[in-house]
Protein backbone atom coordinates (compact mmCIF):
# COMPACT_ATOMS: atom_id res chain seq x y z
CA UNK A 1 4.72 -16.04 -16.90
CA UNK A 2 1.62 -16.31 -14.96
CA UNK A 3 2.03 -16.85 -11.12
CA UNK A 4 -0.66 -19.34 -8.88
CA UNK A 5 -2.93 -17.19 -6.86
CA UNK A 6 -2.00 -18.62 -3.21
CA UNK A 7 -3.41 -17.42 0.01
CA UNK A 8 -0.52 -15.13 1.31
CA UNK A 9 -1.40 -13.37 -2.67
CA UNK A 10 -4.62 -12.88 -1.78
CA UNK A 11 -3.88 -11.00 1.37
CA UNK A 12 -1.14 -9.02 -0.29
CA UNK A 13 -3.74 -8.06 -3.44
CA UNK A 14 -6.45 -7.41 -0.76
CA UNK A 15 -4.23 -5.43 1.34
CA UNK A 16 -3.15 -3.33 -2.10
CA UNK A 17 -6.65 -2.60 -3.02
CA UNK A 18 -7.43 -1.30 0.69
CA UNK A 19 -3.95 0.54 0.73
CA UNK A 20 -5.20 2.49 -2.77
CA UNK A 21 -9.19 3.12 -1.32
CA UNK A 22 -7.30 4.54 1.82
CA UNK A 23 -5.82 6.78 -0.32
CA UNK A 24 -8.37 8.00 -2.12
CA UNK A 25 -10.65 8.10 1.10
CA UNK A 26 -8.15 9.97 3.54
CA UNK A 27 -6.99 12.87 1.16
CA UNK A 28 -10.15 12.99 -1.51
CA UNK A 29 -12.98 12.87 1.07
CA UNK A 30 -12.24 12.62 4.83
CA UNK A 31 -8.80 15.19 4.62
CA UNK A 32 -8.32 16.95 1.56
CA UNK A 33 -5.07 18.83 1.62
CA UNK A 34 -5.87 22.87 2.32
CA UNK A 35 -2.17 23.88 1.44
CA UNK A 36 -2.05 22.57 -2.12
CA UNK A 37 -4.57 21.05 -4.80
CA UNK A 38 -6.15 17.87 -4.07
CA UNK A 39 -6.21 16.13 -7.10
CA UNK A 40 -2.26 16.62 -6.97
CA UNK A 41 -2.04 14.82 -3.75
CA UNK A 42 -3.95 12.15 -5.42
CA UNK A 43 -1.94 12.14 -8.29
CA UNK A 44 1.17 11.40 -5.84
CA UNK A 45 -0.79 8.95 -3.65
CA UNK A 46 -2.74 7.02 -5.94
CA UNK A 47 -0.88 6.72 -8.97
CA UNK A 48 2.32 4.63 -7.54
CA UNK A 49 -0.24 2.84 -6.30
CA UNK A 50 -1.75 1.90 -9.87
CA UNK A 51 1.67 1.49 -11.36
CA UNK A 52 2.00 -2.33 -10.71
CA UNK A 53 -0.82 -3.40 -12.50
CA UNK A 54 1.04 -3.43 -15.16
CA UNK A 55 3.23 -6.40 -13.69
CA UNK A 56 -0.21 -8.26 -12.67
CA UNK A 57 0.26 -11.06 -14.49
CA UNK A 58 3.22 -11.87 -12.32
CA UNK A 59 1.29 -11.74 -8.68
CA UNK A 60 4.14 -12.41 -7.34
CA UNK A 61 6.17 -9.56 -9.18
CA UNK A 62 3.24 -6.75 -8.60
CA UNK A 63 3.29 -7.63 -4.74
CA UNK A 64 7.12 -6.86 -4.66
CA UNK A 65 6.54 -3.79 -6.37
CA UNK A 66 3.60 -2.99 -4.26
CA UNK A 67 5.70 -3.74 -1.08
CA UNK A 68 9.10 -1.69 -2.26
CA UNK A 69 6.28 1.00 -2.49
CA UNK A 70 4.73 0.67 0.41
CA UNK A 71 7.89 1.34 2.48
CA UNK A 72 6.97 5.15 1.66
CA UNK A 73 3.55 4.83 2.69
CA UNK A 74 4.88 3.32 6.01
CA UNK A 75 6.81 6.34 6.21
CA UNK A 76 3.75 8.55 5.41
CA UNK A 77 1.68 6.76 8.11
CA UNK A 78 4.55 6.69 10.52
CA UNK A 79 4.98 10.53 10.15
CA UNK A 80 0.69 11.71 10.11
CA UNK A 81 0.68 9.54 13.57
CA UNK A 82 2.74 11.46 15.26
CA UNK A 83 1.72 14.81 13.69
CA UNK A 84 -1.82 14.74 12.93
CA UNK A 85 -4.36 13.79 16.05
CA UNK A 86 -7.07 13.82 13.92
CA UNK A 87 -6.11 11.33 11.31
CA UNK A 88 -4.30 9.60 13.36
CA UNK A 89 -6.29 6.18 13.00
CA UNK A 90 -6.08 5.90 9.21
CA UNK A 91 -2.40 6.58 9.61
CA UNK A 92 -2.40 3.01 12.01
CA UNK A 93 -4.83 1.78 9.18
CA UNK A 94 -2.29 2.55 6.80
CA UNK A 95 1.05 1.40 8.90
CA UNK A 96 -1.47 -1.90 9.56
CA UNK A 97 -1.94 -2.41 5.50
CA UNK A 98 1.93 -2.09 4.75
CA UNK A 99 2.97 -4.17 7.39
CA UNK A 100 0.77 -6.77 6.13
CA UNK A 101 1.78 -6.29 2.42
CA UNK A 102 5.56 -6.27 3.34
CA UNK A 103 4.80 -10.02 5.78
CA UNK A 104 3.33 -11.39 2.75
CA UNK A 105 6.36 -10.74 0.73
CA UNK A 106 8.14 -12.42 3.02
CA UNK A 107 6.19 -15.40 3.67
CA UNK A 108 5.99 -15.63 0.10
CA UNK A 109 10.06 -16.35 -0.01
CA UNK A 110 11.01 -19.54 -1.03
CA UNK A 111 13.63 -20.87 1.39
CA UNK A 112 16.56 -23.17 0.79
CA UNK A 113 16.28 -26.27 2.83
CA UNK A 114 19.64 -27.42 5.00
C-alpha cells in the first residue's frame, strides 16, 4: 500500500533526513566520542535511524516509526543540553527536529467528525 506524499510528509521525511545528517555530523565530525569508538556511537545513532526505510513505501508508516524513535533522540537532546555547553545548540537542533517529526504525526491523524 503506497501512501500520497502530502505536505505535513514532506516535513516529517525532511525533518528525518536532517535528524540522521545531525547524527552523523555531531558524533562523526564536530564531537566524536573520546570514551568509546566512534563508529559504535554511529552504529547506535544512525542505524535506528535507517531502520524505517524499510517501511517507505508506507510514508505514513515510516514517519510513525521515525517518530516512536525519535522520542529517544528527544531524550538524548534533552539530556546533552543540560550537560554539555559546548554542544549544546545541536542538542536544541535535535529537540527542534523531533518535535517537528512527532507534530507531523499528529497533524497527520485523521479525526472523527461529531
Amino acid at each position: 500500500m503506497t501512501t500520497p506524499v502530502t505536505a505535513n510528509y514532506r516535513v516529517g521525511l525532511l525533518a528525518w533526513a536532517l535528524l540522521t545528517v545531525l547524527q552523523l555530523l555531531w558524533h562523526g565530525w564536530l564531537f566524536p566520542a573520546q570514551s568509546m569508538s566512534p563508529m559504535l556511537v554511529l552504529a547506535l545513532t544512525v542505524v535506528p535511524l535507517l531502520l524505517p526505510l524499510f517501511a517507505l513505501r508506507d510514508v505514513r508508516r515510516a514517519l510513525l516509526w521515525v517518530g516512536i524513535l525519535s522520542l529517544f533522540y528527544f531524550c538524548h537532546g534533552v539530556s546533552e543540553a543540560w550537560s554539555a555547553p559546548g554542544e549544546r545548540w545541536l542538542a536544541w537542533l535535535e529537540i527542534g527536529l523531533t518535535l517537528t517529526l512527532i507534530g507531523v504525526l499528529g497533524a497527520g491523524v485523521k479525526r472523527r467528525r461529531a
